[in-house]
PDB file of N, CA and C in Angstrom:
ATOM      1  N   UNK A   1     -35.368 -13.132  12.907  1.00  0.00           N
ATOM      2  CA  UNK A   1     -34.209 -13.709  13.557  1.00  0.00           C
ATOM      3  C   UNK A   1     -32.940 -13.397  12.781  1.00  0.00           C
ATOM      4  N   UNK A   2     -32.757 -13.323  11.528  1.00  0.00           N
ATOM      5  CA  UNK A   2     -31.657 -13.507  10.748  1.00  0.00           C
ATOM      6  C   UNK A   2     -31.796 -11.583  10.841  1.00  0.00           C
ATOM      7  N   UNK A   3     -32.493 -10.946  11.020  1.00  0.00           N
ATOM      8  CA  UNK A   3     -31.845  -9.014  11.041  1.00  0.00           C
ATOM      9  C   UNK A   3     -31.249  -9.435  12.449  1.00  0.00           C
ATOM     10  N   UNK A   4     -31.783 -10.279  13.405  1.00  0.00           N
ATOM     11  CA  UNK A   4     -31.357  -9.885  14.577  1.00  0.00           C
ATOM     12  C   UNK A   4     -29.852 -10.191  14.895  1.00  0.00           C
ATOM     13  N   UNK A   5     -29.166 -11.595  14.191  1.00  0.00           N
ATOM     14  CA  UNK A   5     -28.446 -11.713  14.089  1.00  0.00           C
ATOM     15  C   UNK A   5     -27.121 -11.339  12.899  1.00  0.00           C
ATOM     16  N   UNK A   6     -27.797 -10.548  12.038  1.00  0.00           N
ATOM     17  CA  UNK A   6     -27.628  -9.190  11.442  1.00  0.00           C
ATOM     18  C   UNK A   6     -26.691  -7.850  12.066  1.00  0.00           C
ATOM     19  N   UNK A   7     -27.589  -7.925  13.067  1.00  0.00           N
ATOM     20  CA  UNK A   7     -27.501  -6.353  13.630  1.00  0.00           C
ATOM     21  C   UNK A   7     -26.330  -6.913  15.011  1.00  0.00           C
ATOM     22  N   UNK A   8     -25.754  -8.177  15.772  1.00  0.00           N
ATOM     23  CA  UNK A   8     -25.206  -8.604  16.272  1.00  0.00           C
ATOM     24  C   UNK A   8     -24.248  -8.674  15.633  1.00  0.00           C
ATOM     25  N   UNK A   9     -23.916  -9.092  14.993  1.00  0.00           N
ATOM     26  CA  UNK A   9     -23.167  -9.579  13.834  1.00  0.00           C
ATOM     27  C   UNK A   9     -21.552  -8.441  13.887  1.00  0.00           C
ATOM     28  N   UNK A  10     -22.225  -6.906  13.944  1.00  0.00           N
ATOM     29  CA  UNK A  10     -20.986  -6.418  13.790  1.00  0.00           C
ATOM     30  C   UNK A  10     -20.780  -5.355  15.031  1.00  0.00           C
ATOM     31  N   UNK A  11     -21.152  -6.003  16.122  1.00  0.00           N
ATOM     32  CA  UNK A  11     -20.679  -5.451  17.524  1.00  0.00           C
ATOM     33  C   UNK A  11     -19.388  -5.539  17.442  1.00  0.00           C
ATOM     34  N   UNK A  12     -18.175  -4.756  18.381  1.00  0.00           N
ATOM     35  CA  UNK A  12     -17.242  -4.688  18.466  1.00  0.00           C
ATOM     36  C   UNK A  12     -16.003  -5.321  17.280  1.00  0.00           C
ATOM     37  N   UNK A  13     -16.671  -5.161  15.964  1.00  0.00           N
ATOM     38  CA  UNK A  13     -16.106  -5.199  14.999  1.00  0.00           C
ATOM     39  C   UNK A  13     -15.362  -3.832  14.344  1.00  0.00           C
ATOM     40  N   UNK A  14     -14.619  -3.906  13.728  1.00  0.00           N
ATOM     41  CA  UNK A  14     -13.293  -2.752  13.187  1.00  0.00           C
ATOM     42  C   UNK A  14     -12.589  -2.639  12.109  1.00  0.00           C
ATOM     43  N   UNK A  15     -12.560  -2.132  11.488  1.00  0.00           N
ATOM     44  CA  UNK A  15     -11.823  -2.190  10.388  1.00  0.00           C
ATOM     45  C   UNK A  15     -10.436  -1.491  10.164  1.00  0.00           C
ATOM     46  N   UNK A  16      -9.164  -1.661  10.175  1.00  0.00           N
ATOM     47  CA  UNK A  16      -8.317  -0.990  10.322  1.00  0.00           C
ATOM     48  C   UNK A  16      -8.022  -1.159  11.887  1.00  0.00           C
ATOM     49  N   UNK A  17      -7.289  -0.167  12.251  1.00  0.00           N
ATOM     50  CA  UNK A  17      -7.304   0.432  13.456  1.00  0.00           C
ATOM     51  C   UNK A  17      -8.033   1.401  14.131  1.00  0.00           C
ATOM     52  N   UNK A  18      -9.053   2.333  13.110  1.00  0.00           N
ATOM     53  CA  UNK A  18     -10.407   3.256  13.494  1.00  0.00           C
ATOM     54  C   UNK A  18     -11.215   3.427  12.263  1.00  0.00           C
ATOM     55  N   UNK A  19     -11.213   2.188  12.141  1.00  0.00           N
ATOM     56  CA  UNK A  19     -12.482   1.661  11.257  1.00  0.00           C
ATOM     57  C   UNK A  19     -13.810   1.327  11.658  1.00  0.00           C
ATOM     58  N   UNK A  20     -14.808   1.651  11.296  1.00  0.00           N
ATOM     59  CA  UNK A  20     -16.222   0.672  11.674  1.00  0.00           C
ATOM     60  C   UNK A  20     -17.107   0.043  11.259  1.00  0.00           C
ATOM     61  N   UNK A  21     -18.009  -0.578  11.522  1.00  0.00           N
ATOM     62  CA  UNK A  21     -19.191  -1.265  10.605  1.00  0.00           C
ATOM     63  C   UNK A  21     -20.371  -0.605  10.834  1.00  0.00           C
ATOM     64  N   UNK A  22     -21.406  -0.160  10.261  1.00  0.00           N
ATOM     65  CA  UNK A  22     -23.056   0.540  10.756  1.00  0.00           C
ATOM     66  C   UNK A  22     -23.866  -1.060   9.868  1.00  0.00           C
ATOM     67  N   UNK A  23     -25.195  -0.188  10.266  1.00  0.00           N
ATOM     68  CA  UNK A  23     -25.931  -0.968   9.478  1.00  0.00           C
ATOM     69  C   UNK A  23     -26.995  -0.337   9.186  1.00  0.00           C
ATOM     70  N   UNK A  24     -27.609   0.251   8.371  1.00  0.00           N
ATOM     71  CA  UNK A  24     -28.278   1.415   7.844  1.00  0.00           C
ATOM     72  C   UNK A  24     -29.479   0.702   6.760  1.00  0.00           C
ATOM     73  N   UNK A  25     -30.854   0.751   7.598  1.00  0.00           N
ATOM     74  CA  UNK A  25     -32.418   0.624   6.639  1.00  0.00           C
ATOM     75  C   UNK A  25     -31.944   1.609   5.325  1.00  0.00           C
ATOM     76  N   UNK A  26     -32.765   0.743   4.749  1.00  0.00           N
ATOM     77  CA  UNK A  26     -32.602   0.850   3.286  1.00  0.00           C
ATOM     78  C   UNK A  26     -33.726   1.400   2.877  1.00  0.00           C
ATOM     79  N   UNK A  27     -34.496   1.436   3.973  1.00  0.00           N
ATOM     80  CA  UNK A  27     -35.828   2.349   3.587  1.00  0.00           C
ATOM     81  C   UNK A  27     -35.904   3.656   4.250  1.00  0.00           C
ATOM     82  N   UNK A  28     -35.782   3.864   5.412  1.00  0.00           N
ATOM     83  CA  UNK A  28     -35.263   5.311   5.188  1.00  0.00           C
ATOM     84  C   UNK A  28     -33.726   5.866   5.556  1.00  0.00           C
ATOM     85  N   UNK A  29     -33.259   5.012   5.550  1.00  0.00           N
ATOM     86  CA  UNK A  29     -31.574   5.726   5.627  1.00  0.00           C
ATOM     87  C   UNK A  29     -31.122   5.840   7.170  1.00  0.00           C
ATOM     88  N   UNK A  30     -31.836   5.246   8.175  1.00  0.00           N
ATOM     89  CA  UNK A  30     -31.299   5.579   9.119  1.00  0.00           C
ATOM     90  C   UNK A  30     -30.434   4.551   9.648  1.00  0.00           C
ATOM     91  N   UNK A  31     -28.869   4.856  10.471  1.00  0.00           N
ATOM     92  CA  UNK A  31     -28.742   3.638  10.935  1.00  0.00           C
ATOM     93  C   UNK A  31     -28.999   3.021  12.385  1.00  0.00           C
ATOM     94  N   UNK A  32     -29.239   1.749  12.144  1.00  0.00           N
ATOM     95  CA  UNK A  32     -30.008   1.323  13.471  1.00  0.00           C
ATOM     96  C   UNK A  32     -28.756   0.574  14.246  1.00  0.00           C
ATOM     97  N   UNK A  33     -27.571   0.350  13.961  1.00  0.00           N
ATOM     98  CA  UNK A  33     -26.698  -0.234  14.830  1.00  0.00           C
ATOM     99  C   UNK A  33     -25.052   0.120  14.185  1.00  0.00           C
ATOM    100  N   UNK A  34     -24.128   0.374  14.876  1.00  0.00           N
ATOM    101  CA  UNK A  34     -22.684   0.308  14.778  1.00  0.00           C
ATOM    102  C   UNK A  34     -22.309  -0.098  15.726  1.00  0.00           C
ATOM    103  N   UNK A  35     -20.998  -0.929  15.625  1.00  0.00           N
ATOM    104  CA  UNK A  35     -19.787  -1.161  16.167  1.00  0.00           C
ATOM    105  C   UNK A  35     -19.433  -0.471  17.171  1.00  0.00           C
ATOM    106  N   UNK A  36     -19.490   1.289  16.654  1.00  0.00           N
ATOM    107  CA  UNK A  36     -18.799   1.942  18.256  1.00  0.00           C
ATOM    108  C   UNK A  36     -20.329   2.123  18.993  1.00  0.00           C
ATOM    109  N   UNK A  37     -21.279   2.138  18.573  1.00  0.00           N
ATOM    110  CA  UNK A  37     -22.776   2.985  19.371  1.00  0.00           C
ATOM    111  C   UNK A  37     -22.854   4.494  19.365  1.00  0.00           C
ATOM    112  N   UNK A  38     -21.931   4.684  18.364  1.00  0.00           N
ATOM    113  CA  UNK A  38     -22.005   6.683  18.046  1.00  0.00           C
ATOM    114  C   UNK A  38     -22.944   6.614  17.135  1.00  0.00           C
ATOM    115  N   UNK A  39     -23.109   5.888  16.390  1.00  0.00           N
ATOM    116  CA  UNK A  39     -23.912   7.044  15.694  1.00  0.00           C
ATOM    117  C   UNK A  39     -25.227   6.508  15.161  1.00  0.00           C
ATOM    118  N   UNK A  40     -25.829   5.367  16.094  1.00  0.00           N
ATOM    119  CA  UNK A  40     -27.117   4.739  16.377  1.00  0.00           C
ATOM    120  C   UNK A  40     -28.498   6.375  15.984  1.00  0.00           C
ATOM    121  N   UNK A  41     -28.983   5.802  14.869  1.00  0.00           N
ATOM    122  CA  UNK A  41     -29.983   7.209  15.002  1.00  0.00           C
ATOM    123  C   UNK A  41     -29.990   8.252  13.814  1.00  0.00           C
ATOM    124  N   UNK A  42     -28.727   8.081  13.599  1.00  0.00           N
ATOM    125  CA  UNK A  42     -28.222   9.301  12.374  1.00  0.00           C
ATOM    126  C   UNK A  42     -28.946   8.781  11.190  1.00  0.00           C
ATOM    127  N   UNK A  43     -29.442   9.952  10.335  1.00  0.00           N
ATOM    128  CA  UNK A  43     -30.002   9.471   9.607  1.00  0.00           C
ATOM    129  C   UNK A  43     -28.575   9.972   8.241  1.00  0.00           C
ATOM    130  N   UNK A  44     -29.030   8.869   7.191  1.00  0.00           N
ATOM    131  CA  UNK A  44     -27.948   9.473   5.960  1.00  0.00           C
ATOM    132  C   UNK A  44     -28.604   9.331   4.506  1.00  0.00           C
ATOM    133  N   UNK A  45     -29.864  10.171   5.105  1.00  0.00           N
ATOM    134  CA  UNK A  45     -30.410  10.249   3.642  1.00  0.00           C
ATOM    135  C   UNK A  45     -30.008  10.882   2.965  1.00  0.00           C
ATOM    136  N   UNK A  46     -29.397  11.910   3.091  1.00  0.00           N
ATOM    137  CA  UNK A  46     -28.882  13.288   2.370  1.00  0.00           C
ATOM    138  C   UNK A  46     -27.785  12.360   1.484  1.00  0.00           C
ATOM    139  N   UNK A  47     -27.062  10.924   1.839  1.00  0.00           N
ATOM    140  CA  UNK A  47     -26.561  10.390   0.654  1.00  0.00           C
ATOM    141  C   UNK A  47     -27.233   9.381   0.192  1.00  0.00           C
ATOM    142  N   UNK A  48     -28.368   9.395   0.031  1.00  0.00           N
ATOM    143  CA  UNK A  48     -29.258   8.589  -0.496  1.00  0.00           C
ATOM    144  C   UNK A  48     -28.276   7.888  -2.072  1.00  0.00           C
ATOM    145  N   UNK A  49     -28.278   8.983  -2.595  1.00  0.00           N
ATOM    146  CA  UNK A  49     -28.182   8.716  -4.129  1.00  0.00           C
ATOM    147  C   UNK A  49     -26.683   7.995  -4.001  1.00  0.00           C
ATOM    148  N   UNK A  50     -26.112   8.814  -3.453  1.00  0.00           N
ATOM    149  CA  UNK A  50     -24.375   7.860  -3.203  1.00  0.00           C
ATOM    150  C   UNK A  50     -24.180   6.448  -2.761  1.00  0.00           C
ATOM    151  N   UNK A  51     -25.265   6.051  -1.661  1.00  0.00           N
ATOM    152  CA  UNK A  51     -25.433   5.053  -1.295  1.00  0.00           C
ATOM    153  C   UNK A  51     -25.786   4.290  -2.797  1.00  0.00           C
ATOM    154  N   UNK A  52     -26.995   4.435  -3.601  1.00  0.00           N
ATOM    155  CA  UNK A  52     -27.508   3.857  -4.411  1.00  0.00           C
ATOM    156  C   UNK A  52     -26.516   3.683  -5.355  1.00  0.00           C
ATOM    157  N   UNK A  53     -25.511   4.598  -6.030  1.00  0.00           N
ATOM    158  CA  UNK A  53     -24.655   4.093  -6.867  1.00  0.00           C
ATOM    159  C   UNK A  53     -23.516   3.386  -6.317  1.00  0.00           C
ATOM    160  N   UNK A  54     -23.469   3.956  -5.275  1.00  0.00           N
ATOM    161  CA  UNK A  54     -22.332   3.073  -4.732  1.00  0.00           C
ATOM    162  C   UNK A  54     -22.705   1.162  -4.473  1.00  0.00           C
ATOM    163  N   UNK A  55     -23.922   0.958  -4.630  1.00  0.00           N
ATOM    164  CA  UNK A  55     -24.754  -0.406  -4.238  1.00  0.00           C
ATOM    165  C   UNK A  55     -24.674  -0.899  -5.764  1.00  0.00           C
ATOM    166  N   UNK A  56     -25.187  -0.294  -6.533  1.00  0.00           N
ATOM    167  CA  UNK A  56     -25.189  -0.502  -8.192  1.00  0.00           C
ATOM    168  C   UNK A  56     -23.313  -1.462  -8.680  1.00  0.00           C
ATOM    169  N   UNK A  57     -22.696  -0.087  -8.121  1.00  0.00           N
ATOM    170  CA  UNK A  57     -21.528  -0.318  -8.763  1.00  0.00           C
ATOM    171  C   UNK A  57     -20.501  -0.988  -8.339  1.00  0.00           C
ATOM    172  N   UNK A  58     -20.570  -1.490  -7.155  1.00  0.00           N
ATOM    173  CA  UNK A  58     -19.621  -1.590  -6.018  1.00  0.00           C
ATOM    174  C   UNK A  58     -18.636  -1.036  -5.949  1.00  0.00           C
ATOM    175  N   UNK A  59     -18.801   0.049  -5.535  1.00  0.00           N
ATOM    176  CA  UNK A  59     -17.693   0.851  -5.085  1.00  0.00           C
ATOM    177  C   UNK A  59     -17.785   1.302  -4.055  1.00  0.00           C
ATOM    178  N   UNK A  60     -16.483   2.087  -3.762  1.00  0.00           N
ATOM    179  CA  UNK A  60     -16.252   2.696  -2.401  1.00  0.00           C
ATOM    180  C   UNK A  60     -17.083   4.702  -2.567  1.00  0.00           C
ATOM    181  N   UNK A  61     -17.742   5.014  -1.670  1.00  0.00           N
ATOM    182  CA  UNK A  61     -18.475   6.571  -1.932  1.00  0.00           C
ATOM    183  C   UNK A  61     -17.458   6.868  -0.203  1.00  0.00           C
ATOM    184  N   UNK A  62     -17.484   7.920  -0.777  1.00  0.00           N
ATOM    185  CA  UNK A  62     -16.826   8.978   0.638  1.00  0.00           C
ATOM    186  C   UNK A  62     -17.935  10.297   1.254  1.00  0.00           C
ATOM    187  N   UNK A  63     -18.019   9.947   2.468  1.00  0.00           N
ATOM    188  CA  UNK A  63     -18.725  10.634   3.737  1.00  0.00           C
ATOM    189  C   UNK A  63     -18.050  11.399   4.399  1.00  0.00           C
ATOM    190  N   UNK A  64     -18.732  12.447   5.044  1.00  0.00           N
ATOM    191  CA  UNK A  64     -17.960  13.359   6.409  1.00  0.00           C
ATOM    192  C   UNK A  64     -18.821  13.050   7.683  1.00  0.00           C
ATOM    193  N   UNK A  65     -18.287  12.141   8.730  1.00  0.00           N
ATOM    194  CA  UNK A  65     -18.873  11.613   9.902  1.00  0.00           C
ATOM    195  C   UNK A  65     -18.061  12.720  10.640  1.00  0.00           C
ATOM    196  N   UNK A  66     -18.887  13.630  11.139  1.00  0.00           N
ATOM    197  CA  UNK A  66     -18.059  14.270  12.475  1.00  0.00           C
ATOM    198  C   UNK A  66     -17.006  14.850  11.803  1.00  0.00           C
ATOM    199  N   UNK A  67     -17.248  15.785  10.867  1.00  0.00           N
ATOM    200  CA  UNK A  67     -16.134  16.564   9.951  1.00  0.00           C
ATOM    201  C   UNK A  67     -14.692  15.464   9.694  1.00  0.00           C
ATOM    202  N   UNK A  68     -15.298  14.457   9.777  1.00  0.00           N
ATOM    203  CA  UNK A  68     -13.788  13.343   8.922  1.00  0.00           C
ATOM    204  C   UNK A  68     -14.111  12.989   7.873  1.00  0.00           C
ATOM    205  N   UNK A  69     -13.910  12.839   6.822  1.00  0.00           N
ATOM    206  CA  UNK A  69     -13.698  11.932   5.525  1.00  0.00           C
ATOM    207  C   UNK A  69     -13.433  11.018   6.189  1.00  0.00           C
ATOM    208  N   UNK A  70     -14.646   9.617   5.358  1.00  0.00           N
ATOM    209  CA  UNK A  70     -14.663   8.487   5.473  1.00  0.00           C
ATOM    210  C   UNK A  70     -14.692   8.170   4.196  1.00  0.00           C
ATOM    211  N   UNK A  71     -14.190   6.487   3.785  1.00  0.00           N
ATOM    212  CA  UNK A  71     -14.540   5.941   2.832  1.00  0.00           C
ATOM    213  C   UNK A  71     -15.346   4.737   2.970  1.00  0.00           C
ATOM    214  N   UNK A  72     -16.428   4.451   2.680  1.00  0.00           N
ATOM    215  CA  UNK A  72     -17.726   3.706   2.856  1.00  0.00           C
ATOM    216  C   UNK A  72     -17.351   2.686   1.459  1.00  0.00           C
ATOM    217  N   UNK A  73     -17.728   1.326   1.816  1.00  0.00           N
ATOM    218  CA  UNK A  73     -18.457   0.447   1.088  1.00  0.00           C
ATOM    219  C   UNK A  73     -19.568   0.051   2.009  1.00  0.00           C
ATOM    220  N   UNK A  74     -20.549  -0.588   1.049  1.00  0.00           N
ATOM    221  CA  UNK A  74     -21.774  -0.861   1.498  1.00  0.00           C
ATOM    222  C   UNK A  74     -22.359  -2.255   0.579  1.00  0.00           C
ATOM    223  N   UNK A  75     -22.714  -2.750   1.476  1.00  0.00           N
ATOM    224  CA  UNK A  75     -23.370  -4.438   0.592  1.00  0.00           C
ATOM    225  C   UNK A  75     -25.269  -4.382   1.432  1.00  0.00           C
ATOM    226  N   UNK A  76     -26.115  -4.309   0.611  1.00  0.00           N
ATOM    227  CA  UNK A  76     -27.653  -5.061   1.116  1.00  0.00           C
ATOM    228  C   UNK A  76     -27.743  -6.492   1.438  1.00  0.00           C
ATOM    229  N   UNK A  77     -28.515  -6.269   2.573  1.00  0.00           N
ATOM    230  CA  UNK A  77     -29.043  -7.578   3.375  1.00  0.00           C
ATOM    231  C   UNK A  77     -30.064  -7.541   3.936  1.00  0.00           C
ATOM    232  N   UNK A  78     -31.206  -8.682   3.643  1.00  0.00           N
ATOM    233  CA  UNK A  78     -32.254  -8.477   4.409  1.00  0.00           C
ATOM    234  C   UNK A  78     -33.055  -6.779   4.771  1.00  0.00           C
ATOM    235  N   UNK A  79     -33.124  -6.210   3.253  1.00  0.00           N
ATOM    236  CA  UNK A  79     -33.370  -4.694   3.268  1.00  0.00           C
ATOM    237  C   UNK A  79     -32.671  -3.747   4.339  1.00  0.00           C
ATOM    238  N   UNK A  80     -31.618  -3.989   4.294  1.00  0.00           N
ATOM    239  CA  UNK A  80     -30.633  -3.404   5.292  1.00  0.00           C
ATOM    240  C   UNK A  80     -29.411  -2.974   4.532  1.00  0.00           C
ATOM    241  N   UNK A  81     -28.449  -2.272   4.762  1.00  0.00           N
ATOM    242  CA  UNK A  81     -27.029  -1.697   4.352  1.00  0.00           C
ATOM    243  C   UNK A  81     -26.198  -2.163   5.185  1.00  0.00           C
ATOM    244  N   UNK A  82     -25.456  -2.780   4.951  1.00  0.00           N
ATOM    245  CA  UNK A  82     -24.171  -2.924   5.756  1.00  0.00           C
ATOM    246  C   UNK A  82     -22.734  -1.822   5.422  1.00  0.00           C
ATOM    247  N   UNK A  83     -22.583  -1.637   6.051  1.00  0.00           N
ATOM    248  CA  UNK A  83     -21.659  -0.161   5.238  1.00  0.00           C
ATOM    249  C   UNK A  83     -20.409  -0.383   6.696  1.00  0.00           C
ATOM    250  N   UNK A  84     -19.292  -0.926   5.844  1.00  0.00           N
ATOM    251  CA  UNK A  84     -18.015  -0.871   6.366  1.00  0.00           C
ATOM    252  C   UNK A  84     -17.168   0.712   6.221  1.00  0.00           C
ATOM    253  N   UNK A  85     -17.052   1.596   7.405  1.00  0.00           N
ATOM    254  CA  UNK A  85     -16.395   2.784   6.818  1.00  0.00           C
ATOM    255  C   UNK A  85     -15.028   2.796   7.876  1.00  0.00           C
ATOM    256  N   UNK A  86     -14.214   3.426   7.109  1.00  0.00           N
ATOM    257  CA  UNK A  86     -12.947   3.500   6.982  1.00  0.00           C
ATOM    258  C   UNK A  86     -12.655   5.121   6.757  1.00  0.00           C
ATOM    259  N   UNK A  87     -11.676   5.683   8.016  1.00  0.00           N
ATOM    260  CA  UNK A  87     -11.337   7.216   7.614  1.00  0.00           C
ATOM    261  C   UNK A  87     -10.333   7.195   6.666  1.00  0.00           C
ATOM    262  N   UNK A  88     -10.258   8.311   5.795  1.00  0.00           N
ATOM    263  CA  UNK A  88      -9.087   8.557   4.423  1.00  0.00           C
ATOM    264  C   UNK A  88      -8.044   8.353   5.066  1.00  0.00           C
ATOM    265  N   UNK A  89      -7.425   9.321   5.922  1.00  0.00           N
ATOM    266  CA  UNK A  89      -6.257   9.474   6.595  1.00  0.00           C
ATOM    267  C   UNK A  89      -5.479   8.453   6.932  1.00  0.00           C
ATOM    268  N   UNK A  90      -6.440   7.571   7.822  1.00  0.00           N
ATOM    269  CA  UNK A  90      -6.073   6.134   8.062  1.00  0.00           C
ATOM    270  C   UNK A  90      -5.583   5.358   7.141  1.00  0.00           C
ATOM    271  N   UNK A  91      -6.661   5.295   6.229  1.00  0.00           N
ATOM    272  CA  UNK A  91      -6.268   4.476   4.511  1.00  0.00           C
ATOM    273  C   UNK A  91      -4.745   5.155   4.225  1.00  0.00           C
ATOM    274  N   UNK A  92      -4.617   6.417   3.817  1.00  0.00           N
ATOM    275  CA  UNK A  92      -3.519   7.036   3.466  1.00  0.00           C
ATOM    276  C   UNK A  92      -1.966   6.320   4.791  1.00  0.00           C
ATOM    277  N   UNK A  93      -2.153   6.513   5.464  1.00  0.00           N
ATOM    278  CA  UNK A  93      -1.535   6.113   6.326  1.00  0.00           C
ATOM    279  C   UNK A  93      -0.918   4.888   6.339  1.00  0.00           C
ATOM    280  N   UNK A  94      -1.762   3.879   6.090  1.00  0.00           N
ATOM    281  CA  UNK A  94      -1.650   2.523   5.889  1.00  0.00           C
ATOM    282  C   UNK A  94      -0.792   1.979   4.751  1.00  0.00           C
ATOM    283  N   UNK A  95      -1.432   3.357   3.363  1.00  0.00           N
ATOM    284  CA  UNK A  95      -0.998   2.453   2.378  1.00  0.00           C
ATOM    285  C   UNK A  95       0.753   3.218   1.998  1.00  0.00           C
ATOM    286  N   UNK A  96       0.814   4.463   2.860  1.00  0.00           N
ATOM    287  CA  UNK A  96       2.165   4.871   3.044  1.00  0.00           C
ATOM    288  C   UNK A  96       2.986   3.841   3.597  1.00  0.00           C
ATOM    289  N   UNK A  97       2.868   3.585   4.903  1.00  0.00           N
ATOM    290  CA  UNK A  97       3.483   2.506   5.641  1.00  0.00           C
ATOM    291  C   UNK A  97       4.007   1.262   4.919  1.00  0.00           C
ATOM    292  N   UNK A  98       2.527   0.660   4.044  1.00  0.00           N
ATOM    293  CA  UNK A  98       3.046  -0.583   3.341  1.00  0.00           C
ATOM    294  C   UNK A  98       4.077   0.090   1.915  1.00  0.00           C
ATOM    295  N   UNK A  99       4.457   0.997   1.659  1.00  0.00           N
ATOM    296  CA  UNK A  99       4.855   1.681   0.451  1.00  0.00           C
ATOM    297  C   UNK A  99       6.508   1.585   0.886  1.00  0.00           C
ATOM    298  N   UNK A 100       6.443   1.853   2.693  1.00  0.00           N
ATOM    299  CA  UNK A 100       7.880   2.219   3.226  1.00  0.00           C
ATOM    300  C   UNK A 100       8.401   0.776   3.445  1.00  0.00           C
ATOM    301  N   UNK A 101       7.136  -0.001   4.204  1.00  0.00           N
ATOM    302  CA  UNK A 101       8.018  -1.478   4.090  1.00  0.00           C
ATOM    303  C   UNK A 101       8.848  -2.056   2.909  1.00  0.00           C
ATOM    304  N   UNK A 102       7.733  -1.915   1.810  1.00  0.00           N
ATOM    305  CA  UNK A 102       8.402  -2.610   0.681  1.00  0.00           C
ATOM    306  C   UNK A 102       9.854  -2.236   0.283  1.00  0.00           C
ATOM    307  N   UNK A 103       9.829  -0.743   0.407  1.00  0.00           N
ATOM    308  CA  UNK A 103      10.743  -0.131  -0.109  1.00  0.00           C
ATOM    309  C   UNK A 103      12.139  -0.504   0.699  1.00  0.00           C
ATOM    310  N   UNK A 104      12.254  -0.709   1.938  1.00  0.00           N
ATOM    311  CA  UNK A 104      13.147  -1.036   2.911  1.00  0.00           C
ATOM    312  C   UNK A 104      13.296  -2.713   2.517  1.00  0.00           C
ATOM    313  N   UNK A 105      12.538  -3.324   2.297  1.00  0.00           N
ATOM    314  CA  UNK A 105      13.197  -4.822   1.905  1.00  0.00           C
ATOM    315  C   UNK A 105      13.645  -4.724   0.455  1.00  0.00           C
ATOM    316  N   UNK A 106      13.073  -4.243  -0.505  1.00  0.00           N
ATOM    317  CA  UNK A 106      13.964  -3.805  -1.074  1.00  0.00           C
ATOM    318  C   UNK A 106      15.160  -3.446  -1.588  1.00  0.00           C
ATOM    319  N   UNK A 107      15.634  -2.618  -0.581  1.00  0.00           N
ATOM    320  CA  UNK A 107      16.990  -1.598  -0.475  1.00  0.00           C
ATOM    321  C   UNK A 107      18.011  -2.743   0.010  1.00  0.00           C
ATOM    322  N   UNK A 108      17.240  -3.779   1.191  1.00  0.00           N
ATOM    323  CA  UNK A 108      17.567  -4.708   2.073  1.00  0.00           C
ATOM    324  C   UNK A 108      18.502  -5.836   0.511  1.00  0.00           C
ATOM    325  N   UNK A 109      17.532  -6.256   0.120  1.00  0.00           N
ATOM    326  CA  UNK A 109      17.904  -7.069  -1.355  1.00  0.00           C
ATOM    327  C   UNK A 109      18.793  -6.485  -1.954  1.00  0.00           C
ATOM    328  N   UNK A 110      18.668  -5.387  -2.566  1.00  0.00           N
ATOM    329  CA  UNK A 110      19.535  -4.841  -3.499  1.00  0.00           C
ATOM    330  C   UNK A 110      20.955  -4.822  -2.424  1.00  0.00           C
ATOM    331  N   UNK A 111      21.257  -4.495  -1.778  1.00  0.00           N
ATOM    332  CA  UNK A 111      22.072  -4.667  -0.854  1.00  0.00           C
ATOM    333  C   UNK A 111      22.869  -5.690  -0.799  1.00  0.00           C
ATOM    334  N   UNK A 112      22.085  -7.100  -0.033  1.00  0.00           N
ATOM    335  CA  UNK A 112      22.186  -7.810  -0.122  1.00  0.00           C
ATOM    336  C   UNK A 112      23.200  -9.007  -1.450  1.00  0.00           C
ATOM    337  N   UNK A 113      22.648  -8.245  -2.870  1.00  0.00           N
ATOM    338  CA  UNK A 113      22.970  -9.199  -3.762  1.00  0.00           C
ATOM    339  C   UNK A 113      23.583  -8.145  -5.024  1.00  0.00           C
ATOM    340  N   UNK A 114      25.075  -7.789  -4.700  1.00  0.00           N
ATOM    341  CA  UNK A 114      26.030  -6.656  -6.009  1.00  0.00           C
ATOM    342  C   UNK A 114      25.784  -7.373  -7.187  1.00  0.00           C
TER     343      UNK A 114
END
C-alpha cells in the first residue's frame, strides 16, 4: 500500500516550469512511474554508479534524457528512487532571472537613497 501510494504520490507533479519527478527500482534501475508518463520503462542502469554516489552523498548527478542535460537528485524509499530532475538550461535560466531581479532592486535603492 505505502509503494502504491508512493508511485501516486508524484502524478502531475513538477518541478520548475519543465521539471519532473520519476520513480526508479532500486533493484534494477528501471523506472516504473513519472509525472509526465514519458519515460515509464526506461531503464537507467547505465547510471547505476551515479545514482549510488549521488544516494551516498546527496548530491545533485547530471543525465541526458532525450539529448537534454538534466540535473537529478534522488532520495530511497521503500527500495525505490525517487529522483526529482530538473533540465540545466532551465536551472541556468532561473538562476539568471533571479540574478536580474536582484540587481534591478538594487539599482532601484541605490537610486532611491544619494
Amino acid at each position: 500500500m505505502a509503494v502504491t501510494e508512493l508511485l501516486n504520490s508524484i502524478r502531475n507533479r513538477r518541478i520548475g516550469e519543465d521539471g519532473f519527478m520519476m520513480v526508479c527500482n532500486s533493484e534494477n534501475y528501471v523506472i516504473v512511474a513519472d509525472s509526465r508518463s514519458h519515460y515509464i520503462g526506461r531503464s537507467l542502469e547505465e547510471y547505476s554508479e551515479d545514482m549510488e554516489k549521488a544516494k551516498m552523498n546527496e548530491s545533485i548527478f547530471f543525465l541526458l534524457l532525450d539529448d537534454v542535460p538534466h540535473m537529478l537528485y534522488l532520495t530511497e524509499v521503500y527500495g525505490y528512487y525517487i529522483i526529482g530532475a530538473y533540465p540545466v538550461m532551465s536551472a541556468f535560466r532561473t538562476s539568471l532571472m533571479s540574478l536580474l531581479w536582484i540587481l534591478d532592486i538594487e539599482a532601484v535603492l541605490f537610486l532611491s537613497f544619494p
